[in-house]
PDB file of N, CA and C in Angstrom:
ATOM      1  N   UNK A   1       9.421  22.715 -12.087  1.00  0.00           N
ATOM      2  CA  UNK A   1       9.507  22.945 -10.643  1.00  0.00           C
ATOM      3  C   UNK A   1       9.135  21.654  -9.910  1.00  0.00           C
ATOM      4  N   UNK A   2      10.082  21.362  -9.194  1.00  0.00           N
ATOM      5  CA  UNK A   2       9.839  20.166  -8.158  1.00  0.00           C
ATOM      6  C   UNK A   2       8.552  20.006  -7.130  1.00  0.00           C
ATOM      7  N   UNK A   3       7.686  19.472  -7.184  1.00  0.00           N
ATOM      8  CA  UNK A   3       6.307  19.387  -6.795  1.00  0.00           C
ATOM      9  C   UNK A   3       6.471  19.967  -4.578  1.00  0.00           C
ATOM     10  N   UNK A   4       7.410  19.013  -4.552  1.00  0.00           N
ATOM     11  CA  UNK A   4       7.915  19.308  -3.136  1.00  0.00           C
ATOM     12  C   UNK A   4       8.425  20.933  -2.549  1.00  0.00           C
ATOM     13  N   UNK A   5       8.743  21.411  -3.380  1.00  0.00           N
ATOM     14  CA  UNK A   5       8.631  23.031  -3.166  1.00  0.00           C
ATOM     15  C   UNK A   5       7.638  23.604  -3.007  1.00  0.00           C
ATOM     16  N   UNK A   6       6.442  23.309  -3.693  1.00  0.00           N
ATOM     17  CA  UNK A   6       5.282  23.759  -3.412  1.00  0.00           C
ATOM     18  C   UNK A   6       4.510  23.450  -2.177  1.00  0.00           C
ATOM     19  N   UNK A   7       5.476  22.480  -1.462  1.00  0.00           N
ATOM     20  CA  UNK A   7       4.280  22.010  -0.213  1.00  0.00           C
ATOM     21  C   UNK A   7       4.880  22.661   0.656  1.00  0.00           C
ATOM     22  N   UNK A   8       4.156  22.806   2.098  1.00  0.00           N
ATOM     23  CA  UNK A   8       4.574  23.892   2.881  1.00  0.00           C
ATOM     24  C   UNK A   8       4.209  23.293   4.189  1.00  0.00           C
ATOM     25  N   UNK A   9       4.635  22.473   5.726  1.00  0.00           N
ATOM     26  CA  UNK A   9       4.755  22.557   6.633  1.00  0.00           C
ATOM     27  C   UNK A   9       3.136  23.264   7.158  1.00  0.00           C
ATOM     28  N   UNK A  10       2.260  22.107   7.709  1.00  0.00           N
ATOM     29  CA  UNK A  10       0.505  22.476   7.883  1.00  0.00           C
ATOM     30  C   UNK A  10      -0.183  22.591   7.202  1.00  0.00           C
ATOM     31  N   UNK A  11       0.143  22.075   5.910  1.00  0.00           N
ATOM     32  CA  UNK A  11      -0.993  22.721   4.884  1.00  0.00           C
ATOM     33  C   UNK A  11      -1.726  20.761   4.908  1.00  0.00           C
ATOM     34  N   UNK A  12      -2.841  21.170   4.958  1.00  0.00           N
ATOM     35  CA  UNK A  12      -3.655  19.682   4.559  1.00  0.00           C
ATOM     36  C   UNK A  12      -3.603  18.889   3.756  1.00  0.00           C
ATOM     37  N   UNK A  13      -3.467  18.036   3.602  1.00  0.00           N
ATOM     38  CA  UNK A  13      -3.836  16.879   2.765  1.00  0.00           C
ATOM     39  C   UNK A  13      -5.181  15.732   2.338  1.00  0.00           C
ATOM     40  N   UNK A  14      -4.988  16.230   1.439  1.00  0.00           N
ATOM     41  CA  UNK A  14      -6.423  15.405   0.684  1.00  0.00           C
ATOM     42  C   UNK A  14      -5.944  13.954  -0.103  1.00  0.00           C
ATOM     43  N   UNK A  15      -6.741  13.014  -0.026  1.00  0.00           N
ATOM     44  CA  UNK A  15      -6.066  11.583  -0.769  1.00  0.00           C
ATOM     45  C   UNK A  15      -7.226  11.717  -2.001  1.00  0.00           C
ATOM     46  N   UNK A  16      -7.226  10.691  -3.328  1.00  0.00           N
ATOM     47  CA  UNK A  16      -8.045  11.116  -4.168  1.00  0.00           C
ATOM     48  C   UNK A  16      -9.294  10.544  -4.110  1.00  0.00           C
ATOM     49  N   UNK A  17      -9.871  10.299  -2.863  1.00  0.00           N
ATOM     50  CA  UNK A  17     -10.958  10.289  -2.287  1.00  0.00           C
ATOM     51  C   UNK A  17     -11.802  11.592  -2.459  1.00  0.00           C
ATOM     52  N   UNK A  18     -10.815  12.718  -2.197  1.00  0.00           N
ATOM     53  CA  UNK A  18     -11.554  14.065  -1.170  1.00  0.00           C
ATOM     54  C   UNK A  18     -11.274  13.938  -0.043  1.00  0.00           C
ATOM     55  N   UNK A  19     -11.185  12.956   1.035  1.00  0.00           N
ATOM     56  CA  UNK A  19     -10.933  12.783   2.002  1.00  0.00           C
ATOM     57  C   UNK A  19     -10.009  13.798   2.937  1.00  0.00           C
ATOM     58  N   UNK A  20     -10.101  14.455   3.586  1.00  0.00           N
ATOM     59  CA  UNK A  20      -9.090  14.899   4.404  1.00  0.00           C
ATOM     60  C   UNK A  20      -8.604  13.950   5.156  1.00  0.00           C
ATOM     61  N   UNK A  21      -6.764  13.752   5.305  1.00  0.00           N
ATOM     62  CA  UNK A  21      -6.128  12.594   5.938  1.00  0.00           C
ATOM     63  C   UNK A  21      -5.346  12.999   6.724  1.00  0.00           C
ATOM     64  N   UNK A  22      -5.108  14.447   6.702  1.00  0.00           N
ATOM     65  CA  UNK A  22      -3.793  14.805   8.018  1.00  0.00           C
ATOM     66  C   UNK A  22      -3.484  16.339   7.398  1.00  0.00           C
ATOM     67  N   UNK A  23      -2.237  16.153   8.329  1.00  0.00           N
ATOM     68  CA  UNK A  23      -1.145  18.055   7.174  1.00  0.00           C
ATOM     69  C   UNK A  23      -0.142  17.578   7.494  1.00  0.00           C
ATOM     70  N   UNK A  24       0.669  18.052   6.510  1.00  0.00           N
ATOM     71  CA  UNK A  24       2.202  18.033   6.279  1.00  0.00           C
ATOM     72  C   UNK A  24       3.248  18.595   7.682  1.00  0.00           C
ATOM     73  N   UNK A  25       3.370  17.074   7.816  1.00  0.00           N
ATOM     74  CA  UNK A  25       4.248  17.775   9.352  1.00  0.00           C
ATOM     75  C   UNK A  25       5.998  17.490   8.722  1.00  0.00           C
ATOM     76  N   UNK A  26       6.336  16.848   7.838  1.00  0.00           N
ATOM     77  CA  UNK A  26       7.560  17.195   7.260  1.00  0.00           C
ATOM     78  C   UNK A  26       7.968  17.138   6.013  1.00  0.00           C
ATOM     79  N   UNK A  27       8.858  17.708   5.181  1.00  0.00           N
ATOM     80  CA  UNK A  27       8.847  17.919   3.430  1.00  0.00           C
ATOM     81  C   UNK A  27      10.620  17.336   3.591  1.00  0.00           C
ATOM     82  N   UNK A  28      10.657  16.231   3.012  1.00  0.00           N
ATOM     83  CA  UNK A  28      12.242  15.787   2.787  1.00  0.00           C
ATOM     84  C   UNK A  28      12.512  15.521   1.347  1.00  0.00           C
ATOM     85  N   UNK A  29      13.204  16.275   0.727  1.00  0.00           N
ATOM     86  CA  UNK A  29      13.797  16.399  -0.755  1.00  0.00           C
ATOM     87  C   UNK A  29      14.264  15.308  -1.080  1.00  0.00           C
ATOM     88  N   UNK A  30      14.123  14.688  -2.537  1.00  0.00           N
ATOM     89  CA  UNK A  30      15.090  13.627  -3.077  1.00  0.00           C
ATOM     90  C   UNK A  30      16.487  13.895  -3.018  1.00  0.00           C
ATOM     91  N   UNK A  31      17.050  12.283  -2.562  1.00  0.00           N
ATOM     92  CA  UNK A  31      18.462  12.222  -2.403  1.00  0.00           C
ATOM     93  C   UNK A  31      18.806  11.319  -2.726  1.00  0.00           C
ATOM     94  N   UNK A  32      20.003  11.284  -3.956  1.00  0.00           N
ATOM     95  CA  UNK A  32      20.016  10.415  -5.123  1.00  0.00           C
ATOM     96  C   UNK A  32      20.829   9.383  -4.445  1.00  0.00           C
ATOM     97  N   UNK A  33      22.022  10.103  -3.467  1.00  0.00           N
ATOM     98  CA  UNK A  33      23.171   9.187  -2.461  1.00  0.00           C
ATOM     99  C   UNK A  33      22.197   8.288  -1.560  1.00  0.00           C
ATOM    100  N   UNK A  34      20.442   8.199  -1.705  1.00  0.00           N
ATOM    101  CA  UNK A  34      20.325   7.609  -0.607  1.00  0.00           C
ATOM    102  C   UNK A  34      20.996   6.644  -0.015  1.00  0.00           C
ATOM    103  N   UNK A  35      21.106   5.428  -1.346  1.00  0.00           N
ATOM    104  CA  UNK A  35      21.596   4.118  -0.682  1.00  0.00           C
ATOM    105  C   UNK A  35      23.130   4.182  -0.373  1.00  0.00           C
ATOM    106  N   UNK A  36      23.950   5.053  -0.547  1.00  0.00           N
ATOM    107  CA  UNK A  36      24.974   5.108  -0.333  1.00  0.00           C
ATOM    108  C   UNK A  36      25.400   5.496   1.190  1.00  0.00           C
ATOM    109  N   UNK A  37      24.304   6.768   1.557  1.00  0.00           N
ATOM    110  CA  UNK A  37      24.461   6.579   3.142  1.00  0.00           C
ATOM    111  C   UNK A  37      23.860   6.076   3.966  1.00  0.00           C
ATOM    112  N   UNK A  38      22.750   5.062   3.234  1.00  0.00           N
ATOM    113  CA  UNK A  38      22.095   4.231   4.648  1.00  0.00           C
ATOM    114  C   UNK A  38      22.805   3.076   4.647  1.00  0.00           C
ATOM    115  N   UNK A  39      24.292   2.066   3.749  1.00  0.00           N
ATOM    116  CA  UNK A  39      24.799   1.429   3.484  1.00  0.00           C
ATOM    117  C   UNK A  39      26.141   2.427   4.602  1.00  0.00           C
ATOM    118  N   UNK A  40      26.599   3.018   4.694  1.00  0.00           N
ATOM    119  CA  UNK A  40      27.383   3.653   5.132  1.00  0.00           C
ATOM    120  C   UNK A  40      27.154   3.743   7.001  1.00  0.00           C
ATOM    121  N   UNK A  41      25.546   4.231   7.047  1.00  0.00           N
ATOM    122  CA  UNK A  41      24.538   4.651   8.217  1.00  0.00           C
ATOM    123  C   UNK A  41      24.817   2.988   8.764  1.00  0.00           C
ATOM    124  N   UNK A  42      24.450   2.316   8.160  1.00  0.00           N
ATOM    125  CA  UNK A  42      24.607   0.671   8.936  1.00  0.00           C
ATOM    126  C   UNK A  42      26.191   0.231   9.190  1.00  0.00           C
ATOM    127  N   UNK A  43      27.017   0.742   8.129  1.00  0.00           N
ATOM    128  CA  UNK A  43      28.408  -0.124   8.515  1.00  0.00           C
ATOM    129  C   UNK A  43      29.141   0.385   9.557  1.00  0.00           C
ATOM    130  N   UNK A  44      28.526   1.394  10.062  1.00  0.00           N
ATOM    131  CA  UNK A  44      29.476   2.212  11.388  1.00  0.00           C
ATOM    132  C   UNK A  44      28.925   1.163  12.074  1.00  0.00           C
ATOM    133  N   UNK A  45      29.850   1.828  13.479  1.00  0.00           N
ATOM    134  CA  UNK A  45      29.574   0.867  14.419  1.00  0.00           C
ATOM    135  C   UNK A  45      28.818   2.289  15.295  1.00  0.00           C
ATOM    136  N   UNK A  46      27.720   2.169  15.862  1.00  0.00           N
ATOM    137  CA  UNK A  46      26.935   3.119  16.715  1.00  0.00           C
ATOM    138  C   UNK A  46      27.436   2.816  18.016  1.00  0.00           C
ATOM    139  N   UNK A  47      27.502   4.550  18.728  1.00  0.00           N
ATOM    140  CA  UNK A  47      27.831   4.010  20.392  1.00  0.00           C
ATOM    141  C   UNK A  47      26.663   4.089  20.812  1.00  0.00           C
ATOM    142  N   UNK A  48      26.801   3.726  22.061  1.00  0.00           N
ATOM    143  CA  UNK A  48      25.413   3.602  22.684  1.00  0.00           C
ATOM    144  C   UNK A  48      24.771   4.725  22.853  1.00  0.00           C
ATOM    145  N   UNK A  49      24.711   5.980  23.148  1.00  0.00           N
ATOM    146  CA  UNK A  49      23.402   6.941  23.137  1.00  0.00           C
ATOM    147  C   UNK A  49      22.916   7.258  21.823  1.00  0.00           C
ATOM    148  N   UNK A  50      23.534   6.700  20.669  1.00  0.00           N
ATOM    149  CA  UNK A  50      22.697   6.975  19.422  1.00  0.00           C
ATOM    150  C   UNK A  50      21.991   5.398  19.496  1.00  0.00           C
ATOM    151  N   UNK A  51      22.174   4.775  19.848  1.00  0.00           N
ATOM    152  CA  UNK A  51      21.879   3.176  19.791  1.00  0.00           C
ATOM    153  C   UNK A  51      20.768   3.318  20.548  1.00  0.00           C
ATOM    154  N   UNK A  52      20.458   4.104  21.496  1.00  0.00           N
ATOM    155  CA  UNK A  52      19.697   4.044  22.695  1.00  0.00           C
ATOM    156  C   UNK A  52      18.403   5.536  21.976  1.00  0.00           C
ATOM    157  N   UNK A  53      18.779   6.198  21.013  1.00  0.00           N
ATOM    158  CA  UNK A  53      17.776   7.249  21.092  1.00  0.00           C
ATOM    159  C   UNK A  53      16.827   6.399  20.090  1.00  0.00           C
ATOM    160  N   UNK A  54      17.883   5.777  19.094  1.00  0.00           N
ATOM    161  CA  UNK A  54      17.431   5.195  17.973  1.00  0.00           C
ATOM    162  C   UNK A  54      15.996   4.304  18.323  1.00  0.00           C
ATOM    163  N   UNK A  55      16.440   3.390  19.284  1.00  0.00           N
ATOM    164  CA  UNK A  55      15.515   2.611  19.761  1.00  0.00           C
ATOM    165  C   UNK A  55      14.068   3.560  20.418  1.00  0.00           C
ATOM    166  N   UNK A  56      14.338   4.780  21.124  1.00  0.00           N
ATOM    167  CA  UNK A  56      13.133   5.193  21.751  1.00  0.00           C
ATOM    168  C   UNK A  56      12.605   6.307  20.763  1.00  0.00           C
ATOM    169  N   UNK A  57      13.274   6.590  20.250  1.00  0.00           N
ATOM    170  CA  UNK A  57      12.768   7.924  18.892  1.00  0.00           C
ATOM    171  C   UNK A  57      12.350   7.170  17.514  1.00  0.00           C
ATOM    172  N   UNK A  58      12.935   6.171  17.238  1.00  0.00           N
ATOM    173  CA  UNK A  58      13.198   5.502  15.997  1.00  0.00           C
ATOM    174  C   UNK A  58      13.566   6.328  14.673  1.00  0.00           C
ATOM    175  N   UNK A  59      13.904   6.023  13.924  1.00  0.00           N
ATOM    176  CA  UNK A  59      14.515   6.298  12.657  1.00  0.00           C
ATOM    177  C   UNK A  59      12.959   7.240  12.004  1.00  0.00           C
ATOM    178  N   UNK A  60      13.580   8.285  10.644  1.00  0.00           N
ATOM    179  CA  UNK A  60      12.419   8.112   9.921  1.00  0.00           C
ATOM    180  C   UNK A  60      12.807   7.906   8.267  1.00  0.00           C
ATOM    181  N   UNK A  61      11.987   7.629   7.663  1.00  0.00           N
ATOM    182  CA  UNK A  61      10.511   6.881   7.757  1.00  0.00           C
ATOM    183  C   UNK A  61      10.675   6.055   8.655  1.00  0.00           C
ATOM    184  N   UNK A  62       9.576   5.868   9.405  1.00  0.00           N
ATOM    185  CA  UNK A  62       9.360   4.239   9.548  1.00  0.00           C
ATOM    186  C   UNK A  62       8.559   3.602   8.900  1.00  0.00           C
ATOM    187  N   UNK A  63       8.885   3.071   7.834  1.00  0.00           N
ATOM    188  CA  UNK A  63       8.258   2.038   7.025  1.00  0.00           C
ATOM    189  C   UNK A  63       9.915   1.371   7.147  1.00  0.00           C
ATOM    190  N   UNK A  64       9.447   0.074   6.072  1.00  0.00           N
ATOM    191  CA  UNK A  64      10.502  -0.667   5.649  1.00  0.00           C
ATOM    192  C   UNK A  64      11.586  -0.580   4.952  1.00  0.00           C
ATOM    193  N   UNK A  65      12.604  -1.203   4.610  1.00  0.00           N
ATOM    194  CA  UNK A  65      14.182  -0.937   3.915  1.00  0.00           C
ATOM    195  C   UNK A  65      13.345  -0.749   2.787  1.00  0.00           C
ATOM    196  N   UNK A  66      13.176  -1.370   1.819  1.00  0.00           N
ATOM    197  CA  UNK A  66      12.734  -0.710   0.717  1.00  0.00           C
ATOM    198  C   UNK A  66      11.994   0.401   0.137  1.00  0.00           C
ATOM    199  N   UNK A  67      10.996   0.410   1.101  1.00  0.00           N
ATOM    200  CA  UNK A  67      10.028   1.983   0.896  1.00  0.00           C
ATOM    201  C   UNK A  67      10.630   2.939   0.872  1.00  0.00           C
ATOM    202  N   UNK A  68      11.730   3.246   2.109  1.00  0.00           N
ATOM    203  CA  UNK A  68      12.150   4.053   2.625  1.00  0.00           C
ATOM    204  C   UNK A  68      13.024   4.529   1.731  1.00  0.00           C
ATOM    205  N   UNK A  69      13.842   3.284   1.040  1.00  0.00           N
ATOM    206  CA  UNK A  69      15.194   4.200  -0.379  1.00  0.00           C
ATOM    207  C   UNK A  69      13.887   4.887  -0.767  1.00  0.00           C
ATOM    208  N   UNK A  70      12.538   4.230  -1.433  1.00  0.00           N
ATOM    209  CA  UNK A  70      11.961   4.762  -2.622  1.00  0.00           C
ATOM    210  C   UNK A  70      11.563   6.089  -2.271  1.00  0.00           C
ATOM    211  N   UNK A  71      11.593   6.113  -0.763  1.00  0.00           N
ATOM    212  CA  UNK A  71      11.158   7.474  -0.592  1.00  0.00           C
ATOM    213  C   UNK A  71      11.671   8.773  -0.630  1.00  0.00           C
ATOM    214  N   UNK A  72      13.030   8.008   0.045  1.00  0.00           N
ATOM    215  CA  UNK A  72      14.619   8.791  -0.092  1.00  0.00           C
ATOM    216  C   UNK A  72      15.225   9.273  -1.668  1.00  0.00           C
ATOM    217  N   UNK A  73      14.984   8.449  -2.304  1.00  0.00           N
ATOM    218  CA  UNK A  73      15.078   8.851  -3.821  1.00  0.00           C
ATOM    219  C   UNK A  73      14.407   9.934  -4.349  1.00  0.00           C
ATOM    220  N   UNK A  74      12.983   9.439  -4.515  1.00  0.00           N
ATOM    221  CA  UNK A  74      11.891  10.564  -4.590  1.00  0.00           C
ATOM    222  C   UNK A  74      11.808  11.772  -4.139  1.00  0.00           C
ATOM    223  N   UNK A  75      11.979  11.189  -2.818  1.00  0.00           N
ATOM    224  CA  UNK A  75      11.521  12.645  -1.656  1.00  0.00           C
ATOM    225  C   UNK A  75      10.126  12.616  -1.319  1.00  0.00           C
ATOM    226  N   UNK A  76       9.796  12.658   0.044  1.00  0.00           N
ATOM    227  CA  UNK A  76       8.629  12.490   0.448  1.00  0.00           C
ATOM    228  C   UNK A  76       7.672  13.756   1.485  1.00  0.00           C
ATOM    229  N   UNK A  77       6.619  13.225   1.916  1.00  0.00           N
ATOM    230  CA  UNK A  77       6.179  14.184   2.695  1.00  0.00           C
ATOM    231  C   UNK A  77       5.468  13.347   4.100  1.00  0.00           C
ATOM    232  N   UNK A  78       5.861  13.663   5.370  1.00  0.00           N
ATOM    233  CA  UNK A  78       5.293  13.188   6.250  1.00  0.00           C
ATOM    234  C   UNK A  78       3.825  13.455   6.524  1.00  0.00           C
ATOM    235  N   UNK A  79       2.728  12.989   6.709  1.00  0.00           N
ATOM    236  CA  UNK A  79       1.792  13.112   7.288  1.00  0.00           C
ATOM    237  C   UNK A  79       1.494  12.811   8.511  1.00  0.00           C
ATOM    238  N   UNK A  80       1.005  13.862   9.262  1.00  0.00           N
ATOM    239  CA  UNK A  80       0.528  13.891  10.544  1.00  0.00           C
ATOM    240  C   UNK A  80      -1.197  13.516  10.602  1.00  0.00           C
ATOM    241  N   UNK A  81      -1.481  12.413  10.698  1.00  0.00           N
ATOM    242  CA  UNK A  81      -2.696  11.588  10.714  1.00  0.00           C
ATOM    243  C   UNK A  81      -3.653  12.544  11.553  1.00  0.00           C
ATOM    244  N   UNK A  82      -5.332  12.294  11.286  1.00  0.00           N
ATOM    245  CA  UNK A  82      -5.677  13.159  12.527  1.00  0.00           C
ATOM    246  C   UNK A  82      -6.427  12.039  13.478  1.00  0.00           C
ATOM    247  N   UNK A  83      -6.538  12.496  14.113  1.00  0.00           N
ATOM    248  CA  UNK A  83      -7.357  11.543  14.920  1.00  0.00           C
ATOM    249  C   UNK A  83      -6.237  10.986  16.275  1.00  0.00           C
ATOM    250  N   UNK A  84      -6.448  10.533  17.449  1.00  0.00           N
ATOM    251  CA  UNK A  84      -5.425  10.426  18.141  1.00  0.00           C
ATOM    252  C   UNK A  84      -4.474   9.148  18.117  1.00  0.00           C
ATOM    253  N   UNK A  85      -5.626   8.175  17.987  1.00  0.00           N
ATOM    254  CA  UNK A  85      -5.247   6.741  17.519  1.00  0.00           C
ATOM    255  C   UNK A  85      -4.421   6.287  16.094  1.00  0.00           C
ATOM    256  N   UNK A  86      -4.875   7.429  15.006  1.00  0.00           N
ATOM    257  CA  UNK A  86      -4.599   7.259  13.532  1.00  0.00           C
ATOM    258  C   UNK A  86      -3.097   7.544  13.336  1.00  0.00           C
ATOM    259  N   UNK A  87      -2.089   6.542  12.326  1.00  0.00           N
ATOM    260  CA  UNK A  87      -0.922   6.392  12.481  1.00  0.00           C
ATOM    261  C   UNK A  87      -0.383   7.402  11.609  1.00  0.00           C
ATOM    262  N   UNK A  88       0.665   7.865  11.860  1.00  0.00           N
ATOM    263  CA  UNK A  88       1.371   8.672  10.989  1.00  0.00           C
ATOM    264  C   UNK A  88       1.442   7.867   9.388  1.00  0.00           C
ATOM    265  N   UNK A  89       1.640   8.639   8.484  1.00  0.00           N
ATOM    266  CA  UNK A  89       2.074   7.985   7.118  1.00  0.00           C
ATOM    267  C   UNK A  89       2.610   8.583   5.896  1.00  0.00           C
ATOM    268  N   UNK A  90       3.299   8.532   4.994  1.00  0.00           N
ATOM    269  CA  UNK A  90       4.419   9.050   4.100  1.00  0.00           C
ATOM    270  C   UNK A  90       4.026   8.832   2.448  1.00  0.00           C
ATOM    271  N   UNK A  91       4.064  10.166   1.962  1.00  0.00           N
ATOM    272  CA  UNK A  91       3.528   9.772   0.809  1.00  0.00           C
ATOM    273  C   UNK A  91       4.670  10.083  -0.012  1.00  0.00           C
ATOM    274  N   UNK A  92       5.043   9.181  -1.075  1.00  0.00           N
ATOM    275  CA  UNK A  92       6.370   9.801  -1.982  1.00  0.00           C
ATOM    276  C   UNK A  92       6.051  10.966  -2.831  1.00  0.00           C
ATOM    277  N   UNK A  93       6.960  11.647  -3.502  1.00  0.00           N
ATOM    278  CA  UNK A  93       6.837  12.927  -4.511  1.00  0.00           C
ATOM    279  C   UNK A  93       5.673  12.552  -5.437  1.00  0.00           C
ATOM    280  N   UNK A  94       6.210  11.443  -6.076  1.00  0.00           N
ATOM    281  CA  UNK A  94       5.430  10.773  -7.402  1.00  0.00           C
ATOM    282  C   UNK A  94       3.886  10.613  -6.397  1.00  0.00           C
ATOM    283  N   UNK A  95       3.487  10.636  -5.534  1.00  0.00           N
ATOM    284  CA  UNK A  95       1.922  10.429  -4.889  1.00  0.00           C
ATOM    285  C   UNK A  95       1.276  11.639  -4.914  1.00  0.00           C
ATOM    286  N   UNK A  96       1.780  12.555  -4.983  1.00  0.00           N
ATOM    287  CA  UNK A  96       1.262  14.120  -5.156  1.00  0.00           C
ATOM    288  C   UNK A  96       0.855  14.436  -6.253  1.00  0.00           C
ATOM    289  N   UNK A  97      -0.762  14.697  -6.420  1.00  0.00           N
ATOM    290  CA  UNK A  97      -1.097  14.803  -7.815  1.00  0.00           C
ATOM    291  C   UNK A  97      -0.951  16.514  -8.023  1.00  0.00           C
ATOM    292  N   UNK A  98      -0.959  16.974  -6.996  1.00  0.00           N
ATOM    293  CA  UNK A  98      -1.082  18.853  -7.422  1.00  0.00           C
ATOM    294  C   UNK A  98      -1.013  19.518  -5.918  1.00  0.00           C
ATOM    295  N   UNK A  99      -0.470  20.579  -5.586  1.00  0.00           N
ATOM    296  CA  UNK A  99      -0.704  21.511  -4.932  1.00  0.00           C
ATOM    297  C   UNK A  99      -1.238  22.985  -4.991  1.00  0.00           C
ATOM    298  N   UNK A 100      -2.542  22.768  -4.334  1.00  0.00           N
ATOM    299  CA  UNK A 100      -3.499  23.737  -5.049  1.00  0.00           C
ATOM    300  C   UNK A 100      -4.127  24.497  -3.576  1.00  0.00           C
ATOM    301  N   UNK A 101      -4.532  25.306  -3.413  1.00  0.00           N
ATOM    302  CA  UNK A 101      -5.338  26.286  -2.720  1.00  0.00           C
ATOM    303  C   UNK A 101      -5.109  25.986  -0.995  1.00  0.00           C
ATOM    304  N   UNK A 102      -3.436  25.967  -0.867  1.00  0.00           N
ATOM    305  CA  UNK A 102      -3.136  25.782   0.204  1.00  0.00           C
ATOM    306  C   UNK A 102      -3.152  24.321   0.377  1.00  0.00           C
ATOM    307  N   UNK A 103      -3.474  22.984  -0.063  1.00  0.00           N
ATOM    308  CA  UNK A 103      -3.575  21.774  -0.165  1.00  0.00           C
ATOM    309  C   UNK A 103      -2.735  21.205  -0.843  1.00  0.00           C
ATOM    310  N   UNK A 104      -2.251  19.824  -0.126  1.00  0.00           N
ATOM    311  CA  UNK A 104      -1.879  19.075  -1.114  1.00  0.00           C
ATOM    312  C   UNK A 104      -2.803  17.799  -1.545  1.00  0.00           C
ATOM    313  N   UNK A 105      -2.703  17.207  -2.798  1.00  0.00           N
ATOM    314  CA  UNK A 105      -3.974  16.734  -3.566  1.00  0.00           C
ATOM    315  C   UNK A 105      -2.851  14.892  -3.779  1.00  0.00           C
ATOM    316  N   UNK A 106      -3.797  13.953  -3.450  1.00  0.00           N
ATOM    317  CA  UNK A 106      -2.466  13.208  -3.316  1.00  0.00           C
ATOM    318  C   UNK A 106      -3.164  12.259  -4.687  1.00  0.00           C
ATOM    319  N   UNK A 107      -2.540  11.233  -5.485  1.00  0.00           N
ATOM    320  CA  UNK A 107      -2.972  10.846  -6.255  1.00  0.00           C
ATOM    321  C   UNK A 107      -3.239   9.299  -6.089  1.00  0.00           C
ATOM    322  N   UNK A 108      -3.327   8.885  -4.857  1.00  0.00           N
ATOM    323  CA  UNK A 108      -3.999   7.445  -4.210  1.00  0.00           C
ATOM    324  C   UNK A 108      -4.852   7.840  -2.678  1.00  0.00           C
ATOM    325  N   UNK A 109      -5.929   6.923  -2.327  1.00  0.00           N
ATOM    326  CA  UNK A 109      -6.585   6.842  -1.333  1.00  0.00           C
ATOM    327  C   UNK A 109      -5.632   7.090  -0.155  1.00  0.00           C
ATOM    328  N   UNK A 110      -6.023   7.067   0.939  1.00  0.00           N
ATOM    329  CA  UNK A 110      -5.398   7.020   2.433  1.00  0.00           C
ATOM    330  C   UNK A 110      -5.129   5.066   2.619  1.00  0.00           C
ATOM    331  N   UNK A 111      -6.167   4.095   1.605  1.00  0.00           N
ATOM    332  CA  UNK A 111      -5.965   2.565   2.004  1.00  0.00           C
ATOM    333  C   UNK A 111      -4.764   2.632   1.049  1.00  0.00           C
ATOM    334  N   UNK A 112      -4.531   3.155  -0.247  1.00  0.00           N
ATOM    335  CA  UNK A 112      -3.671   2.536  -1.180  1.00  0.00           C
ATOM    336  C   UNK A 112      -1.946   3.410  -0.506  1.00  0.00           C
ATOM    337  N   UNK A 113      -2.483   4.609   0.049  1.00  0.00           N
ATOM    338  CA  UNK A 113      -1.072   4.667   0.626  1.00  0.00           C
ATOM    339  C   UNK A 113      -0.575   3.958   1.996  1.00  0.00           C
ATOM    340  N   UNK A 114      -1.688   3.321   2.573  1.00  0.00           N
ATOM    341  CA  UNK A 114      -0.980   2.429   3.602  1.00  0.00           C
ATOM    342  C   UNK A 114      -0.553   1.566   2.969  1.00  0.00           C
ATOM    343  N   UNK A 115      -1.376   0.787   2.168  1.00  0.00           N
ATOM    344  CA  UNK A 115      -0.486  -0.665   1.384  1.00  0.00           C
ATOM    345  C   UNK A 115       0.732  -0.514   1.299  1.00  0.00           C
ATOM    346  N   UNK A 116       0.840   0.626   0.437  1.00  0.00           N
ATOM    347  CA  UNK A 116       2.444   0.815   0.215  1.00  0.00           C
ATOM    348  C   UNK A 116       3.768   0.249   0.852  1.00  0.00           C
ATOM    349  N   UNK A 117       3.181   0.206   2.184  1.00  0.00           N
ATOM    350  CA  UNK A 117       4.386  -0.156   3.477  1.00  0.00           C
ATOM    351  C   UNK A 117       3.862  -1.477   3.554  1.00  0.00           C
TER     352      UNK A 117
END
């Protein structure tokens, strides 16, 4: 069973601190075509109100071209940071050590998943 099925939209997140770091504000499945449609996603030509949301909504992930296949591959989970100042952040499938008692259990710190990006 795919680890990402088990996570569920609010449920908390723990890094392997113990730490509480946020809850799951989105669950996006691996997608093997990633690079095929963000290679595709760039060669169009965009009209301007997608050009224009893009810029004020931005894309997600937002991390970088590379993270982002790895994440797209994998499949990831958004975190909703707590705190008001504290940034959103994305942990891949493979970062999930277990989902257990309504939690997800991640298998690096909250510092080693910022590095990441």
């Amino acid at each position: 069973m795919d680890v990402l099925e088990s996570v569920s939209k609010g449920m908390r997140v723990v890094d392997a601190s113990g730490d509480d770091i946020g809850a799951v504000e989105r669950i996006v499945p691996p997608n093997t075509k990633a690079e095929v449609f963000e290679e595709a996603a760039t060669a169009s030509q965009q009209d301007l109100i997608n050009l224009g949301l893009s810029a004020v909504f931005g894309r997600e992930p937002k991390v970088p071209e590379l993270m982002a296949r790895r994440l797209f591959h994998s499949g990831y989970i958004k975190i909703d940071a707590r705190g008001f100042w504290a940034s959103d952040s994305y942990a891949a499938a493979d970062a999930i050590n277990r989902v257990e008692d309504g939690k997800v259990y991640l298998n690096l710190t909250r510092h080693e998943l910022s590095a990441q990006v």
